[in-house]
Protein backbone atom coordinates (compact mmCIF):
# COMPACT_ATOMS: atom_id res chain seq x y z
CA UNK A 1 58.84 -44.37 -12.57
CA UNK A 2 57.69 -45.27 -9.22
CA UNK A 3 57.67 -41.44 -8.10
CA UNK A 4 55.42 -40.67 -10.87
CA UNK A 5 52.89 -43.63 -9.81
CA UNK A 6 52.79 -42.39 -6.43
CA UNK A 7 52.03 -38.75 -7.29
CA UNK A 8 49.36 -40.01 -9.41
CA UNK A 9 48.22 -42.54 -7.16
CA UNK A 10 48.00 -39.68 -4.86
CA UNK A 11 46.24 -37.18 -7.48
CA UNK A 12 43.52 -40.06 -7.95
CA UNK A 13 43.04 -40.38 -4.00
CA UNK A 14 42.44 -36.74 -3.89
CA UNK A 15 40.05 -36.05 -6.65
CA UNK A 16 38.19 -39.20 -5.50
CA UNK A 17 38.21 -37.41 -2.29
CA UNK A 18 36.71 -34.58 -4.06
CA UNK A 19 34.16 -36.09 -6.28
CA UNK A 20 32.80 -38.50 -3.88
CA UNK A 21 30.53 -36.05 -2.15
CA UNK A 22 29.06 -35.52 -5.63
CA UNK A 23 29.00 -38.79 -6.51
CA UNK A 24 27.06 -40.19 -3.30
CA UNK A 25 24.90 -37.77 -3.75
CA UNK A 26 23.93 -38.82 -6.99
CA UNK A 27 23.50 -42.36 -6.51
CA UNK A 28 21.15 -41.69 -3.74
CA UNK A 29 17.43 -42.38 -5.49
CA UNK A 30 14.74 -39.72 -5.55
CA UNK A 31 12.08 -40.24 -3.22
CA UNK A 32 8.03 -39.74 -4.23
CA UNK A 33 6.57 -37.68 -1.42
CA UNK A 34 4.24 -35.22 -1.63
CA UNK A 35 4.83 -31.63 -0.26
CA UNK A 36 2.81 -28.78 -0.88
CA UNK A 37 4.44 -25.38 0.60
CA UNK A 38 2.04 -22.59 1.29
CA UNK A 39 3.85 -18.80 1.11
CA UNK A 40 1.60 -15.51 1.00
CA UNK A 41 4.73 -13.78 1.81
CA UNK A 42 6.41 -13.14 -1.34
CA UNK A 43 7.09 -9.66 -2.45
CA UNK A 44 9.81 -10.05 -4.21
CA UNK A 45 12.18 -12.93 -6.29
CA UNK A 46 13.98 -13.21 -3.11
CA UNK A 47 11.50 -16.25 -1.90
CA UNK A 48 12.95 -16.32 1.11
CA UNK A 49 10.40 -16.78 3.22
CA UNK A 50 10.07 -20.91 1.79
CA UNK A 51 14.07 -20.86 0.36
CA UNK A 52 15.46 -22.67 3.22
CA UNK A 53 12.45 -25.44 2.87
CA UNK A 54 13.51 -25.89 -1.20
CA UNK A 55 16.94 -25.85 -0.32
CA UNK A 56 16.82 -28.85 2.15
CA UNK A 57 14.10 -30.82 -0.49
CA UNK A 58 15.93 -30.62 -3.03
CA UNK A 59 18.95 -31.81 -0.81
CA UNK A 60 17.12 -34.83 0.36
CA UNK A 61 16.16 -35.46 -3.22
CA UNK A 62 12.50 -35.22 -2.53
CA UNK A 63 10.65 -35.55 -5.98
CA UNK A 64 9.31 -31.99 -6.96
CA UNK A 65 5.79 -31.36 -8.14
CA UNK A 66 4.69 -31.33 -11.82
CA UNK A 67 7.42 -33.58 -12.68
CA UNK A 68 10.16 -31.00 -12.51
CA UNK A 69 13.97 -32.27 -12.30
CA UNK A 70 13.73 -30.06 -9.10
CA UNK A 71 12.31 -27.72 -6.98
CA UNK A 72 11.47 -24.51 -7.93
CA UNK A 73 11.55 -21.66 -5.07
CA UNK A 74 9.65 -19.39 -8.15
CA UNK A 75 7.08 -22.07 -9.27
CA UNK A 76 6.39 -24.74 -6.39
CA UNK A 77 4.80 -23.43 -3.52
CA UNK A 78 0.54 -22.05 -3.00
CA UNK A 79 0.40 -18.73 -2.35
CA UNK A 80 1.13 -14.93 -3.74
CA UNK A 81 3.48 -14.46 -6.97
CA UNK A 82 5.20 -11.55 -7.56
CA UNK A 83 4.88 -10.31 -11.46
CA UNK A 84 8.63 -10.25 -12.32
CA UNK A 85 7.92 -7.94 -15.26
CA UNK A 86 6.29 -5.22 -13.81
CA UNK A 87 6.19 -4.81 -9.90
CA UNK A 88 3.24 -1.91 -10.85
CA UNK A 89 1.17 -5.32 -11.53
CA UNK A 90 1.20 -6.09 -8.33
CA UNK A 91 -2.38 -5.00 -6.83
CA UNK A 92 -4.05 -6.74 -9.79
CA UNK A 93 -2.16 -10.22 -8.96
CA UNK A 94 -4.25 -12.59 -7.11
CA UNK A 95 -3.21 -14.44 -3.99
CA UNK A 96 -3.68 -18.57 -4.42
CA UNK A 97 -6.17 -19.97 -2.17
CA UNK A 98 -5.80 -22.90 0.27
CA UNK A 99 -8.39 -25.32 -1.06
CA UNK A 100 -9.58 -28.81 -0.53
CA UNK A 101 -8.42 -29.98 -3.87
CA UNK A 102 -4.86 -28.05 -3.42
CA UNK A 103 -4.30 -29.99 -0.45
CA UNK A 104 -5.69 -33.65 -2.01
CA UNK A 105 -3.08 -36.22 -1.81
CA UNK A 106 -0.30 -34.38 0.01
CA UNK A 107 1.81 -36.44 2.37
CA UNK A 108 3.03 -32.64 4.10
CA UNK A 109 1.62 -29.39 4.21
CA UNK A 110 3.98 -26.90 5.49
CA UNK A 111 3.01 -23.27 6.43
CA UNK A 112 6.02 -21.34 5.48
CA UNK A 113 4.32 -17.53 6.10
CA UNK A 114 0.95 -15.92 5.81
CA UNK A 115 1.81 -12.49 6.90
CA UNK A 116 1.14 -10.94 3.30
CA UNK A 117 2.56 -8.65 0.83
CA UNK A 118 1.78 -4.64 1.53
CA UNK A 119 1.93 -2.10 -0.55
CA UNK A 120 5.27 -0.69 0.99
CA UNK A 121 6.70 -4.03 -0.06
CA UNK A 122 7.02 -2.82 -3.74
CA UNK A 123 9.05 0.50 -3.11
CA UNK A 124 11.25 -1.92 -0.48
CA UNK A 125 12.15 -4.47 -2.68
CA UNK A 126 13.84 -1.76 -5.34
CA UNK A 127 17.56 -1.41 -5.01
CA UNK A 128 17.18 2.65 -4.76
CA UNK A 129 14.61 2.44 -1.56
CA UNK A 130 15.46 4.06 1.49
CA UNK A 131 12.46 4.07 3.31
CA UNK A 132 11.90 2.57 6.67
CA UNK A 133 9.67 -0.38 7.12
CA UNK A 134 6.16 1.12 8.06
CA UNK A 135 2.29 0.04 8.04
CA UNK A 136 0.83 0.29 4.56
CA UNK A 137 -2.20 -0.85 2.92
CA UNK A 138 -2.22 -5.17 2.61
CA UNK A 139 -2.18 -6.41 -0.96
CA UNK A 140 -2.45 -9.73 0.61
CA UNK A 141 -2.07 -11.89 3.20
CA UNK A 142 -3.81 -14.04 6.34
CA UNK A 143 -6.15 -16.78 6.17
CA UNK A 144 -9.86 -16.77 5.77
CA UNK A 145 -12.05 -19.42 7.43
CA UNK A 146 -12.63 -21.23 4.59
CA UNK A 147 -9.35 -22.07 4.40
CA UNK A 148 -8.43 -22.79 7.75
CA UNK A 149 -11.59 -25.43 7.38
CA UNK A 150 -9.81 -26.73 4.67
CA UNK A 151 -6.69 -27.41 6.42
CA UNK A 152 -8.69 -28.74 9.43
CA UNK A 153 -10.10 -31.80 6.85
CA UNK A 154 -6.69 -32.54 5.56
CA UNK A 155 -5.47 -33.19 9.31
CA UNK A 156 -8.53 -35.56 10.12
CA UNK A 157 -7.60 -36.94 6.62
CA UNK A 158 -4.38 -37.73 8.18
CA UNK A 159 -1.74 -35.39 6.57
CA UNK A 160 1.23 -34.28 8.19
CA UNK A 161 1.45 -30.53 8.91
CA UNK A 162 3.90 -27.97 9.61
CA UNK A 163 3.76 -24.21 10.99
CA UNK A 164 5.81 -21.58 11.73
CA UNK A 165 5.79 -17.81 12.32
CA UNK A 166 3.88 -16.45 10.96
CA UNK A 167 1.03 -18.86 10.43
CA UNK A 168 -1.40 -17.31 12.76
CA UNK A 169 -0.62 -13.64 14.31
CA UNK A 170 -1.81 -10.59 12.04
CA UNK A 171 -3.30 -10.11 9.87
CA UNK A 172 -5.26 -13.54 10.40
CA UNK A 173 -8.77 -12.80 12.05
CA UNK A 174 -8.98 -13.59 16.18
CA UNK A 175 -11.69 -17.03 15.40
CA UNK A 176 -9.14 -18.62 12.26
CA UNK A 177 -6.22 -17.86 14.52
CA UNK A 178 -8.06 -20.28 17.74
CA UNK A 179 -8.78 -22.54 15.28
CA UNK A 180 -5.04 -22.70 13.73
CA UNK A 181 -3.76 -22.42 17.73
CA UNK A 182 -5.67 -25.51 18.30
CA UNK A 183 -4.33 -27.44 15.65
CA UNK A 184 -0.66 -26.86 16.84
CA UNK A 185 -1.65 -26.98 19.94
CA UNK A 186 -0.54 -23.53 21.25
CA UNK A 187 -1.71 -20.23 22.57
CA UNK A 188 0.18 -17.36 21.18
CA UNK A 189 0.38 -14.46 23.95
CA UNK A 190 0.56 -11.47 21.66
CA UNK A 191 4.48 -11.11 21.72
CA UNK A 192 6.54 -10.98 18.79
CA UNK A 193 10.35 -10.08 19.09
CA UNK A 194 13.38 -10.02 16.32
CA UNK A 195 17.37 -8.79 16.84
CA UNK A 196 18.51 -5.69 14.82
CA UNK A 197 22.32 -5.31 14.00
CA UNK A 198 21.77 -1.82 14.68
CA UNK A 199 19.00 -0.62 17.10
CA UNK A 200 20.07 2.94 15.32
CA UNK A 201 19.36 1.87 11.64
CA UNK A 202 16.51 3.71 9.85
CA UNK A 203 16.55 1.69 6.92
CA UNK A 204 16.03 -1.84 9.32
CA UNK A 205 13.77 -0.67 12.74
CA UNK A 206 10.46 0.17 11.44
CA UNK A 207 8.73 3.32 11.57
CA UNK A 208 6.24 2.29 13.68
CA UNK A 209 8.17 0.96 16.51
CA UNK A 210 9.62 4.88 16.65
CA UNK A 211 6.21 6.04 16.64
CA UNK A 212 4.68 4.08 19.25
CA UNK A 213 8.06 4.65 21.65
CA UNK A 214 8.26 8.39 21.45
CA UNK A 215 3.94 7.90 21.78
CA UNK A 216 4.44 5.50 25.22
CA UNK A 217 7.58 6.82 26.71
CA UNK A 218 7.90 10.01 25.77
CA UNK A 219 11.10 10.10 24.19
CA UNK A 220 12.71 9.77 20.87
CA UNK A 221 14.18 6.59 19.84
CA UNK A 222 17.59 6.95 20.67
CA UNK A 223 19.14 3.58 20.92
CA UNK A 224 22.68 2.28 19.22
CA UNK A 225 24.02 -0.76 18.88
CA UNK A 226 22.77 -4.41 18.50
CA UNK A 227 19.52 -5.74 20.54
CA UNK A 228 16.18 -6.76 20.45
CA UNK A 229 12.99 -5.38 19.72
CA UNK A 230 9.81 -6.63 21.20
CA UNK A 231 6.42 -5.61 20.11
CA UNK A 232 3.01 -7.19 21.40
CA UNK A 233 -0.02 -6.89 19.27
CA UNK A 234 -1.36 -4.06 21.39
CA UNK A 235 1.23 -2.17 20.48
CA UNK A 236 3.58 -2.03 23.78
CA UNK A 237 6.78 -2.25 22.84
CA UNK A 238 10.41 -3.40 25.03
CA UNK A 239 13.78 -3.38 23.60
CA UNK A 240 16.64 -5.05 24.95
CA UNK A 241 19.78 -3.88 24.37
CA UNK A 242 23.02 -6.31 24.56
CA UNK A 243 25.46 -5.69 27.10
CA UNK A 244 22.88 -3.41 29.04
CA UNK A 245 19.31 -5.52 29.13
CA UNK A 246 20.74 -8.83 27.23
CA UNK A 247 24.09 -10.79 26.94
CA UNK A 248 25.13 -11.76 23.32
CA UNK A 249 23.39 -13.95 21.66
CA UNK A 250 21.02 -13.68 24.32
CA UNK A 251 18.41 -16.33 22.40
CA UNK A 252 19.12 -19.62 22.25
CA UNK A 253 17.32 -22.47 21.26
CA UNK A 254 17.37 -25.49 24.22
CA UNK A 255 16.65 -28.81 23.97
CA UNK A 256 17.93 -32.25 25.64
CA UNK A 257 18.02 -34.23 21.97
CA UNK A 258 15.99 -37.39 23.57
CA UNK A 259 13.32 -37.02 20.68
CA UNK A 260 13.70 -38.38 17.21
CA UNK A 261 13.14 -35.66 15.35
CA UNK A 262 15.85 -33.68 17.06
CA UNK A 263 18.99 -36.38 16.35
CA UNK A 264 22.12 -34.77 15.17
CA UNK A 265 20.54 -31.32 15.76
CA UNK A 266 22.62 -29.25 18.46
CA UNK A 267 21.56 -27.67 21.82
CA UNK A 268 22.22 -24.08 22.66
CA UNK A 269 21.83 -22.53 19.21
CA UNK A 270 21.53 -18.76 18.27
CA UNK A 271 18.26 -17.77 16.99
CA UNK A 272 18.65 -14.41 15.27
CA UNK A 273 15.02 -13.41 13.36
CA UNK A 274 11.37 -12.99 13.83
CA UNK A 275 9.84 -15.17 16.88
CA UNK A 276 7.09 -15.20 18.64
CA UNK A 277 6.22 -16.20 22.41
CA UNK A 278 3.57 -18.89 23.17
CA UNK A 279 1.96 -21.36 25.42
CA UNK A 280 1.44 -25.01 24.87
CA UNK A 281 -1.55 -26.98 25.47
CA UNK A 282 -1.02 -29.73 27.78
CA UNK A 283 -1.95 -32.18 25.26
CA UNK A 284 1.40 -30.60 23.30
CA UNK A 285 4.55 -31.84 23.72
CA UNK A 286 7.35 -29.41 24.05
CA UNK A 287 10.44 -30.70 22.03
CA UNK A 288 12.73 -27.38 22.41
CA UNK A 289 12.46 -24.34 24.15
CA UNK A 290 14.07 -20.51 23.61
CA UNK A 291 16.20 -19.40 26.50
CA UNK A 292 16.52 -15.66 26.55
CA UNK A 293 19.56 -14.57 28.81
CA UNK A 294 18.88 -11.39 30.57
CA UNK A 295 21.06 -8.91 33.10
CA UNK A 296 18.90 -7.69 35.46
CA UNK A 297 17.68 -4.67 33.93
CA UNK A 298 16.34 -7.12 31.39
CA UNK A 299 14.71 -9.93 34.21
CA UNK A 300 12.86 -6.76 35.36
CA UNK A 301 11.81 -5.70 32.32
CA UNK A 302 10.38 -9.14 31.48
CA UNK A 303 8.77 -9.38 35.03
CA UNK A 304 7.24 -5.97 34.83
CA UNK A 305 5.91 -7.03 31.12
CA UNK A 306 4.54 -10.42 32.80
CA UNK A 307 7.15 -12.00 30.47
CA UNK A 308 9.03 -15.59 30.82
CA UNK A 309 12.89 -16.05 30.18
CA UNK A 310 12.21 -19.56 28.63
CA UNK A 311 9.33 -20.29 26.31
CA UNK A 312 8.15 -22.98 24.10
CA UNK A 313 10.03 -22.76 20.33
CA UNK A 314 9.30 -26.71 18.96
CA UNK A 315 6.01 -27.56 19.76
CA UNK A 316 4.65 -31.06 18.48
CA UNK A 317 0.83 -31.06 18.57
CA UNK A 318 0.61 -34.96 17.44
CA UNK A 319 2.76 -37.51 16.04
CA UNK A 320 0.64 -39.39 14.09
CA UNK A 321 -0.45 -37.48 12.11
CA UNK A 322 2.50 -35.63 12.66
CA UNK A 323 1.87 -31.83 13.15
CA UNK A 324 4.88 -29.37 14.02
CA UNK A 325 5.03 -25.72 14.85
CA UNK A 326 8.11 -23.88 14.72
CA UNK A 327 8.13 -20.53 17.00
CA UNK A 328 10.09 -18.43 14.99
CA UNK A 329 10.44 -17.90 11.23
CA UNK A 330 12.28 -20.64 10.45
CA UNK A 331 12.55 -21.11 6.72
CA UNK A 332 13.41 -17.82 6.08
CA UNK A 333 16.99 -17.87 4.60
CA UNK A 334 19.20 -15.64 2.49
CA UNK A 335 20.82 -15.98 0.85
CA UNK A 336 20.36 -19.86 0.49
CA UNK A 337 23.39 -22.28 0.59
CA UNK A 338 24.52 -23.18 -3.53
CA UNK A 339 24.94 -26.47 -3.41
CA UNK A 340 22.75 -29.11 -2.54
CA UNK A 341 24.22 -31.84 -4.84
CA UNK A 342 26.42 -32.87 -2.48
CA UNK A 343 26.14 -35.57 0.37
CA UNK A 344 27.51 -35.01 4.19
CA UNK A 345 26.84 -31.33 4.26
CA UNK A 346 25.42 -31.02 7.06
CA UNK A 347 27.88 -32.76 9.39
CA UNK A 348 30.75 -30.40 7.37
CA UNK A 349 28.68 -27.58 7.85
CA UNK A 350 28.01 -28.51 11.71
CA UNK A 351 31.54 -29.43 12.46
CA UNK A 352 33.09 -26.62 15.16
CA UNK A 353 29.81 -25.20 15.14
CA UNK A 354 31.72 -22.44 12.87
CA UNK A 355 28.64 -20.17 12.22
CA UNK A 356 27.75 -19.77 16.24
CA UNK A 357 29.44 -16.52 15.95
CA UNK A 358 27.21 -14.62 13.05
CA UNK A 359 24.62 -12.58 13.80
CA UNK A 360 22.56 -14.09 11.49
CA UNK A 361 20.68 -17.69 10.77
CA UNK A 362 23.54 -19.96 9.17
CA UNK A 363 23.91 -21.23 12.88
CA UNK A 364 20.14 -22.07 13.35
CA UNK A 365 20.37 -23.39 9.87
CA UNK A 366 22.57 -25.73 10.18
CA UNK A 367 22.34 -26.81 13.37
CA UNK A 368 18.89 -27.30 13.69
CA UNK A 369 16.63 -26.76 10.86
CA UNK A 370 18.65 -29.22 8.75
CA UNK A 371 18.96 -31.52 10.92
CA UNK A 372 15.00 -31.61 12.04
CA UNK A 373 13.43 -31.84 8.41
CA UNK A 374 16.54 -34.76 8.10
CA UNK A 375 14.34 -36.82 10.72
CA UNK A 376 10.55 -34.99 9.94
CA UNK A 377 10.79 -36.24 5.85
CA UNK A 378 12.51 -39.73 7.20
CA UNK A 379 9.62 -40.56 8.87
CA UNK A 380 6.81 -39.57 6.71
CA UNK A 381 5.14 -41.66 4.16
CA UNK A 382 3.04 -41.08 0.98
CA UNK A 383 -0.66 -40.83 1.65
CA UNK A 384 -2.47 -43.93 0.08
């Protein structure tokens, strides 16, 4: 008799064990703050481009708009919707506009991507495509001055804001991009750079980048392995490949974990996708910074290209109201974690720092994005 209390004694500990991430999540209350996400990136049902942002909202049981039981990465965010019915819709749909009234009464903003949808997007997105990425004609994308005027009140109005790549390189016009530098306080130097898997895949290095090498160097494309392509928006490209130009996981994200915002997020991780390389104004603070580690092949490269091995990647324009630009694009994420009904993820998920090793953006995920919209949505407040 007293065996079979202790086994179920024990059977009770353990599925308390198991529900009780569950059930402190659930007890947590629901908090009213309101977050518009802006995405004109969205060619497909993917919604990558904002999933990592929905992910960690509904996580942090932020109340979703229209009085949905929670977010929505297909419904709740401004910006371009793909017609799930018939992707031959597409040139007829109609980007959503960033207007005053949109913005009205929104604690947060966050700039997610304004890139665009192109027409190549709708023969990519179909399971059969084998196409490389190339140019094609835009569907959509950028923003127009009045827009960027319309962001400009809500700041003065004293909403939060948030950037990240690509919020103001192409296809955004040269005066709305100053105006959108200013208000994260940055100047973007033309460079954008990304890792491949596979500098030798067709299917992943764009078109273009073969073009313009074989145009510049003359020579084909002939690179293999993993490595990193860097394009400025003249068109001069540099690749860097790892073990020859760059060490592995050759970008890391650096920062010294003094500020707020950046409690329980970790130093030294992996970046893996699209960044781009900028300046901060001296009225900017700095909060992290990518470190790019090169051999020497790769330090001349970047001296010869006028380059620097460490460049700003958290930039905080003001704190009050708060407005953050991310160097890199940052809530890109698939696919997205399952669960977010559970409490203490992201300590599990941080512990041994188990995802350093992928080639892809669990690590940054994890151990940094989480983390950082942990302290950015503790600190924010309902407009009155």
């Amino acid at each position: 008799m007293r065996s079979r209390l202790f086994w179920l004694a024990v059977c009770l500990m353990l599925l308390g064990l198991l529900l009780a991430p569950r059930m402190l999540w659930e007890r947590q209350p629901w908090r009213d703050l309101k977050v518009l996400i802006i995405d004109k990136s969205v060619p497909d049902t993917s919604y990558r481009e904002h999933m990592a942002l929905i992910w960690v909202l509904n996580h942090l049981k932020i109340t979703a708009p229209d009085g949905a039981p929670i977010w929505d990465p297909a419904r709740h965010y401004l910006g371009f919707h793909p017609p799930v019915e018939d992707p031959a819709l597409y040139p007829l749909v109609r980007d959503q506009r960033i207007t005053p009234e949109a913005l009205k009464g929104n604690a947060l903003v966050c700039l997610t991507d304004s890139y665009g949808v192109y027409q190549q997007d709708l023969q990519i997105a179909r399971p059969e495509n084998t196409a490389s990425p190339d140019y094609s004609p835009r569907l959509t994308g950028g923003l127009d001055a009045a827009e960027v005027t319309a962001l400009q009140h809500y700041v003065q109005a004293g909403g939060a804001l948030w950037g990240e790549f690509n919020t103001f390189a192409s296809p955004t016009a040269a005066a709305e991009r100053q105006a959108l530098e200013q208000l994260f306080g940055v100047r973007w130097t033309g460079w954008t750079g990304r890792y491949f898997d596979e500098l030798a895949q067709e299917q992943e290095i764009p078109a273009w980048a073969r073009r313009l090498w074989q145009a510049q160097r003359g020579q084909a494309w002939a690179f293999e392995g993993p490595g990193w392509l860097l394009v400025h928006e003249d068109n001069r490209l540099q690749v860097l490949r790892e073990g020859q130009e760059i060490v592995p996981q050759g970008l890391k994200i650096r920062h010294d974990q003094s500020h707020p915002l950046l409690q329980q997020a970790q130093d030294s991780v992996p970046f893996y996708y699209w960044f781009d390389i900028l300046t901060a104004d001296p009225s900017a603070q700095v909060l992290a910074e990518y470190e790019m580690t090169l051999l020497p092949p790769g330090q001349t490269i970047f001296e010869q290209a006028g380059l620097p091995q460490r460049f700003p990647a958290l930039i905080m324009a003001s704190a009050s109201p708060l407005r953050l630009y991310f160097a890199g694009d940052a809530s890109d994420l698939a696919p997205a974690p399952e669960r977010f009904r559970l409490a203490g993820l992201g300590p599990w998920h941080r512990f041994g720092r188990r995802y350093d090793s992928q080639t892809e953006q669990r690590a940054f995920f994890w151990s940094f994005y989480q983390p950082l919209w942990v302290n950015i949505l503790a600190q924010l407040k309902p407009l009155p």
